[in-house]
Protein backbone atom coordinates (compact mmCIF):
# COMPACT_ATOMS: atom_id res chain seq x y z
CA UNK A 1 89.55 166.13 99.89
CA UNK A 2 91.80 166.62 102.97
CA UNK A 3 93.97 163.66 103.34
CA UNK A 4 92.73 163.17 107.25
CA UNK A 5 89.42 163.70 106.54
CA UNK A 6 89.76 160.55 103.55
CA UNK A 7 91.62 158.44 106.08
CA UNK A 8 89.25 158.46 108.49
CA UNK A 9 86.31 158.10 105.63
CA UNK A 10 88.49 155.03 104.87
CA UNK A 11 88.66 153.69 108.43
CA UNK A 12 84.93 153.78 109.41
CA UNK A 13 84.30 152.03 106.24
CA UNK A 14 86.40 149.18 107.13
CA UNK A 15 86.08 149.64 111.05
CA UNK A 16 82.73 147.14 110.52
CA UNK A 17 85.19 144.63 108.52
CA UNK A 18 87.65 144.34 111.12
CA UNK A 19 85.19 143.93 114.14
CA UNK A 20 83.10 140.70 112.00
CA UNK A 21 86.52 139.28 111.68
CA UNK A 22 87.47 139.54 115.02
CA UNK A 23 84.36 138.07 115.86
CA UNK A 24 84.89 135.17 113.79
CA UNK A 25 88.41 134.22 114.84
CA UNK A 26 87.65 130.90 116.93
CA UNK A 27 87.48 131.24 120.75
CA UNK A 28 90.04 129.15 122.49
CA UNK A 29 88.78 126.50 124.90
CA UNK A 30 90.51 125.99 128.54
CA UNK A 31 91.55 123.22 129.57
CA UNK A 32 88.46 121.66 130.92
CA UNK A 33 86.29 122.79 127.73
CA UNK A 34 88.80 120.80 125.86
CA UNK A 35 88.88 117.29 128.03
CA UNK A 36 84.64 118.08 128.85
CA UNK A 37 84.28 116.24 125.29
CA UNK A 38 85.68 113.20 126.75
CA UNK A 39 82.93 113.53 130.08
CA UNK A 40 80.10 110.68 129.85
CA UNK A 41 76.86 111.39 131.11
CA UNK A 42 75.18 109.46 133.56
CA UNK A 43 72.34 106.68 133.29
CA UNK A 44 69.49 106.89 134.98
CA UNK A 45 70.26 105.11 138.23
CA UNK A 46 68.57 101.51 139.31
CA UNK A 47 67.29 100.85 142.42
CA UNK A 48 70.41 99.41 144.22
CA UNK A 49 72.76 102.28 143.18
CA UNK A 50 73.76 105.66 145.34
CA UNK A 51 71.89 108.41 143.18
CA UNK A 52 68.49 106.43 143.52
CA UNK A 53 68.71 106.15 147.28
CA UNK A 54 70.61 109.90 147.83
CA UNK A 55 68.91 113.17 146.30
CA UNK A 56 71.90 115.16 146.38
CA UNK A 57 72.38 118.50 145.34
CA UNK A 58 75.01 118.85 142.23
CA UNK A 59 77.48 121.01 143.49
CA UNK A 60 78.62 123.50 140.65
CA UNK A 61 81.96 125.33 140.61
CA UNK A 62 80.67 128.22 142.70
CA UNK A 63 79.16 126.18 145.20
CA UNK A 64 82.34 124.23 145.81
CA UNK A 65 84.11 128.16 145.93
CA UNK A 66 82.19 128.69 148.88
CA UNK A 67 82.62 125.21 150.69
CA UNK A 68 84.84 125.34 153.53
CA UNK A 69 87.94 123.27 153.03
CA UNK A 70 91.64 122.27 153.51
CA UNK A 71 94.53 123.18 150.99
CA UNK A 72 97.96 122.44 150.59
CA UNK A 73 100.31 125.63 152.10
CA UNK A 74 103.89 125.60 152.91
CA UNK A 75 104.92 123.02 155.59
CA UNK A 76 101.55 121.48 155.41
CA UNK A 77 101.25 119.18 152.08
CA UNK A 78 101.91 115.83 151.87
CA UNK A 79 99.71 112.90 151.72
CA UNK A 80 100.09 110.21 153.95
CA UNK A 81 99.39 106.91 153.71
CA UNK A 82 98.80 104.42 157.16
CA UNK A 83 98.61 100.89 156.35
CA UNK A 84 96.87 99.09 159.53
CA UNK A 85 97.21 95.29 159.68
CA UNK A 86 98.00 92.11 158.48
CA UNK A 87 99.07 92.43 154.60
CA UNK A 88 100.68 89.68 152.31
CA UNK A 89 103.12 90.82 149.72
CA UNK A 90 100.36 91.38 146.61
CA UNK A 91 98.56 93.46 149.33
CA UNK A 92 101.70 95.53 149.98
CA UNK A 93 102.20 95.91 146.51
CA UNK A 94 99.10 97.53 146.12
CA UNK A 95 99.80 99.51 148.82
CA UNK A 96 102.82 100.62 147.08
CA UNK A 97 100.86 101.34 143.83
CA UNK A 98 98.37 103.71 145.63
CA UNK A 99 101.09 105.66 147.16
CA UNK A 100 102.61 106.04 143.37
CA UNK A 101 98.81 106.69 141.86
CA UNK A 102 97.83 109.53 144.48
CA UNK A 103 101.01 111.56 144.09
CA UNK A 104 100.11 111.18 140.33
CA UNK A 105 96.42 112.18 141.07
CA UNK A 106 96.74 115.00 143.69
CA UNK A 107 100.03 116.23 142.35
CA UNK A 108 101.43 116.20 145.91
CA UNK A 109 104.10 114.10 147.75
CA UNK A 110 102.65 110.96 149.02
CA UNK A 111 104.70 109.10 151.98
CA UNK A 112 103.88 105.43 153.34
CA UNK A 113 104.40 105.47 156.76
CA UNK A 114 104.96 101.78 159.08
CA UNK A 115 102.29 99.50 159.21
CA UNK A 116 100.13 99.42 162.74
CA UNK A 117 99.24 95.51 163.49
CA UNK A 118 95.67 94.73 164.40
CA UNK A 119 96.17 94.68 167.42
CA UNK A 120 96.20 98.94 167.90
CA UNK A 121 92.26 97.62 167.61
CA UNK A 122 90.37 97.32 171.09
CA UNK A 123 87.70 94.65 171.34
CA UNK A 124 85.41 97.52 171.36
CA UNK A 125 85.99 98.79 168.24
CA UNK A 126 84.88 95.29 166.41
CA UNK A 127 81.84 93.14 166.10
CA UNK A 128 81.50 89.56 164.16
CA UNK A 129 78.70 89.94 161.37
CA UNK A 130 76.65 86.78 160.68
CA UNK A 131 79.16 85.17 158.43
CA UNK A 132 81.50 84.81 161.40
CA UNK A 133 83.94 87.71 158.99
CA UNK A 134 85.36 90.18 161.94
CA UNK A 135 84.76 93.84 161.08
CA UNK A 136 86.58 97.20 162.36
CA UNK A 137 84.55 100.72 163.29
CA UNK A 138 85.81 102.77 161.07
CA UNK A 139 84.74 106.23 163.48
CA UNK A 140 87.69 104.48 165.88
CA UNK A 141 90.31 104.48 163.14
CA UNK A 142 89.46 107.99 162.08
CA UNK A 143 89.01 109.32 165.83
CA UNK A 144 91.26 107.07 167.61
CA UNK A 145 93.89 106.38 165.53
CA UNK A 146 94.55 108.62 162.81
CA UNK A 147 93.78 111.92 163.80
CA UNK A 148 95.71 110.94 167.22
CA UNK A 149 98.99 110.21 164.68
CA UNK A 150 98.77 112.67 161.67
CA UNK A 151 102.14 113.80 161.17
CA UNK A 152 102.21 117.65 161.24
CA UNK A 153 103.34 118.36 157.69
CA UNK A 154 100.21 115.82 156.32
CA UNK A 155 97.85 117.78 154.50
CA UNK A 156 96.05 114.19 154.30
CA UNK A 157 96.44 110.92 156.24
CA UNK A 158 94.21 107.87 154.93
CA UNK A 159 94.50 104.60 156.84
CA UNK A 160 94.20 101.59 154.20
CA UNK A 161 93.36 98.21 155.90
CA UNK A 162 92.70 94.56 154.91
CA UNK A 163 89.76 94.24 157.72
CA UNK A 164 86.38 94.73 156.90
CA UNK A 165 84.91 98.20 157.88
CA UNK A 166 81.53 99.18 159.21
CA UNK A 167 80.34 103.25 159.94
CA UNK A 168 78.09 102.59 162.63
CA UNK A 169 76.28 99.25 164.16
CA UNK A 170 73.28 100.26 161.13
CA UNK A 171 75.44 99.90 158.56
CA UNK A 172 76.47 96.22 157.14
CA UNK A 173 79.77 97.87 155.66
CA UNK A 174 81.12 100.83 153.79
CA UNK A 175 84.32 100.62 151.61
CA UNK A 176 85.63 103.89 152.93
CA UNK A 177 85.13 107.13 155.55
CA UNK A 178 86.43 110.65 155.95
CA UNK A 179 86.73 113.57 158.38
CA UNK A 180 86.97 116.28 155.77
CA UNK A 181 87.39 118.93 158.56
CA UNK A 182 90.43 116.82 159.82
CA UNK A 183 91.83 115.63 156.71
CA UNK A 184 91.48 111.62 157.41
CA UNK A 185 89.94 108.79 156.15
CA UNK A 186 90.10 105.12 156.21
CA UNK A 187 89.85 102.63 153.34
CA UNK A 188 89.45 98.93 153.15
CA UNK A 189 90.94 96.33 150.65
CA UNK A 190 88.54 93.76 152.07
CA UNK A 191 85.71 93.74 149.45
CA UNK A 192 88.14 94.83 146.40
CA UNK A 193 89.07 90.90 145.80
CA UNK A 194 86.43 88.45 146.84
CA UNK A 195 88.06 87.05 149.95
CA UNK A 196 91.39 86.44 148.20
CA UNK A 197 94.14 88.59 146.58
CA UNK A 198 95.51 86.68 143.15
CA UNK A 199 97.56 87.62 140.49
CA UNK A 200 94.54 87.02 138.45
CA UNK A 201 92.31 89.38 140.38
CA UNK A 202 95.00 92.03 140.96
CA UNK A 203 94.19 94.28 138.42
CA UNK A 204 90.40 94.85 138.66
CA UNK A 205 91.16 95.11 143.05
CA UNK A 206 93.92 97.68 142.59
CA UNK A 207 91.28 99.97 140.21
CA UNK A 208 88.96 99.95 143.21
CA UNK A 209 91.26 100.66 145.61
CA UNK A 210 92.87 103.79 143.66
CA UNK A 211 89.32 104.69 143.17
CA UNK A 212 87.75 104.48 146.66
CA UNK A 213 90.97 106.24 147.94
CA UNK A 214 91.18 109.11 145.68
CA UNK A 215 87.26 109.48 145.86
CA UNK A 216 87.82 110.15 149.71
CA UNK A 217 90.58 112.52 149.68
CA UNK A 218 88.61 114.39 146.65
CA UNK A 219 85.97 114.78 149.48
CA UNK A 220 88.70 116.16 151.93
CA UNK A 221 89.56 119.03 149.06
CA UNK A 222 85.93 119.82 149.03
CA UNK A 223 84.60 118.02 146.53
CA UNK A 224 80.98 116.67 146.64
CA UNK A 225 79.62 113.75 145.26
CA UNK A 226 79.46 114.44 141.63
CA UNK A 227 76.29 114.63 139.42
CA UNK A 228 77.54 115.98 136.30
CA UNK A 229 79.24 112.67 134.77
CA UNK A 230 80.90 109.52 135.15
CA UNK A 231 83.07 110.24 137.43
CA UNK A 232 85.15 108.81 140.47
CA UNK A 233 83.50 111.65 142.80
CA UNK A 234 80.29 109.87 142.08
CA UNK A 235 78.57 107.92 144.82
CA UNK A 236 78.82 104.40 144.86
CA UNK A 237 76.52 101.78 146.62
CA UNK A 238 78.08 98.49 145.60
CA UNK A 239 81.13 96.84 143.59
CA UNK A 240 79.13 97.00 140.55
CA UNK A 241 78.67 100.14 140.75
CA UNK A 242 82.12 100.96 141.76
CA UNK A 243 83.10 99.26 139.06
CA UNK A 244 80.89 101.86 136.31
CA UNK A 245 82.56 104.52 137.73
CA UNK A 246 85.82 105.76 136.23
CA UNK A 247 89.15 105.98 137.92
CA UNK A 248 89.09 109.71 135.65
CA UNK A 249 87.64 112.82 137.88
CA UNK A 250 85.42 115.24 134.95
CA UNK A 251 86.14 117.93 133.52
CA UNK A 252 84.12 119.98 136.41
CA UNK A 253 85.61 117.92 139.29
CA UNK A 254 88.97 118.60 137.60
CA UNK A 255 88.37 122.50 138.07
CA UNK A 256 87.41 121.71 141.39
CA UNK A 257 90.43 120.21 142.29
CA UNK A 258 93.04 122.34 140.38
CA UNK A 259 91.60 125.67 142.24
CA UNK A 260 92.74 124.32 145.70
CA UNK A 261 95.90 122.32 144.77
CA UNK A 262 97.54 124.67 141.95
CA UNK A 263 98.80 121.84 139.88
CA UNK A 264 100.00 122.11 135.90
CA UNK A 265 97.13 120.13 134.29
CA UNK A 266 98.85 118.28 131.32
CA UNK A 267 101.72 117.07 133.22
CA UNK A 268 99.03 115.46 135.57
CA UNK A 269 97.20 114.30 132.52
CA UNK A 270 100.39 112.70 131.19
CA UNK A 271 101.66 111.51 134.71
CA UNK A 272 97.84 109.48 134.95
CA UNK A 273 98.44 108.54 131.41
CA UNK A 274 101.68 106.97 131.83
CA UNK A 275 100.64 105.11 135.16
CA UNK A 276 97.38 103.26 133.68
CA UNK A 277 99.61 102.35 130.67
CA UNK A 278 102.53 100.65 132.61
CA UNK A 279 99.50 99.10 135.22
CA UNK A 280 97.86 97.62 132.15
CA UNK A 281 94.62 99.90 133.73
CA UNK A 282 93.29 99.75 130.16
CA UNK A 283 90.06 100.98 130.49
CA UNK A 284 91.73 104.41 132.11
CA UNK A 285 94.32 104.29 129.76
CA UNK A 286 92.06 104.73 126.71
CA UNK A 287 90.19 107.67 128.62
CA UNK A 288 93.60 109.86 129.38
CA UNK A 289 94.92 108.86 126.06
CA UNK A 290 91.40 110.45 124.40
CA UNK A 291 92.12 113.75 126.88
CA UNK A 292 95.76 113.79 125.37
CA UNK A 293 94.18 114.18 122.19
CA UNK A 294 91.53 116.60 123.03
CA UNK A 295 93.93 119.05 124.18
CA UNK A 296 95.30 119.70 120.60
């Protein structure tokens, strides 16, 4: 036989060999295949919480693609926090911890500019509710206040204040508000603590207030409310329900986010990691730690 003719005899007999194994070898996840193991679904919602009141559409990935949104670009990335009011020193500290916790989140430089006093607020911007507790319009801070002041390389400026907040005279409250479009937002500390910031009560206040701030800048990226897990993009009603939530964003809302801002996802991972650990955020902890694993 000619010695081509058997070599290629030879090669279409194992040509069907080598494509089963290749088709065997083991696909390798991404990243967010990996960490989607650790993503908990949702209960079905009672009657006081967000997704039982809201019928909301679940963004996916190509949805958020074509949402119209900001972005980090050269001269024009750094998050900015405004502190406006009266704050004590365990209030300050948890200022302070935010700042650290959203540079650690976003993966961008976070800044904590002077604090405003109360008294940038004009009698027409508050009302007393029936409990005689003074509460602040929260469309003034955005409108009045922060866009009016956003430093020009702040890709995001969110106002955190110790007052009470309301939306608009038919609301009772709302722990936080953005302008997406104008990259500002406004959260309160007032509801995180029960009246009265402890040592004791620290903790479980400073996992709200990490949550409710990086929930409203996720919506400033783009990022809807989020229907496909537990997840801090999801929409909260209440403390309670606050509290259910996780400080972690899933594995989609993770995509989400990484498309616009560019970051390396395992040094965020570890960066999150290392920050619930030395905050004694156990809960959190445990979740990033499980990620960790995932990813090898």
């Amino acid at each position: 036989m000619n010695p081509a003719k058997f070599n290629l005899t030879l090669n279409l007999i194992y040509l069907p060999f080598f494509i089963f194994l290749f088709s065997c070898q083991k696909k390798e996840l991404s990243y967010y295949e990996k960490i989607a193991f650790n993503d908990e679904g949702l209960k079905n919602p009672t009657q006081e919480e967000w997704r039982y009141n809201n019928k909301e559409h679940n963004q996916t990935f190509q949805d958020f693609e074509r949402v119209k949104k900001i972005k980090p670009k050269a001269g024009k990335n750094t998050i900015y926090l405004q502190p406006i009011g009266e704050f004590n020193i365990l209030q300050k500290k948890q200022i302070g911890l935010t700042k650290q916790y959203l540079a650690k989140y976003f993966q961008l430089e976070t800044k904590i500019l002077p604090i405003l006093s109360n008294t940038i607020f004009p009698k027409s911007a508050k009302r007393i509710r029936n409990n005689s507790q003074e509460q602040i319009l929260a469309t003034y801070v955005l409108d009045s206040i922060l866009v009016k002041n956003k430093p020009k390389d702040a890709i995001v400026l969110m106002g955190i204040t110790e007052k009470d907040l309301f939306p608009s005279p038919q609301w009772n409250y709302v722990f936080g508000l953005a302008s997406y479009e104008k990259g500002v937002g406004v959260t309160s500390m007032f509801r995180f603590y029960d009246g009265n910031l402890t040592e004791s009560n620290f903790n479980k206040s400073l996992e709200r207030l990490l949550k409710i701030s990086s929930h409203e800048i996720g919506h400033m990226f783009g990022i809807s409310h989020c229907l496909n897990a537990n997840c801090v993009m999801n929409g909260t009603n209440n403390l309670t329900e606050t509290d259910s939530h996780f400080a972690r964003a899933c594995s989609l809302c993770q995509q989400k986010l990484n498309s616009s801002l560019k970051y390396d996802n395992q040094k965020r991972l570890i960066d999150l990691k290392d920050f619930f650990e030395t905050q004694n955020l156990n809960r959190e902890f445990v979740r990033a730690e499980t990620d960790f694993k995932n990813l090898k």
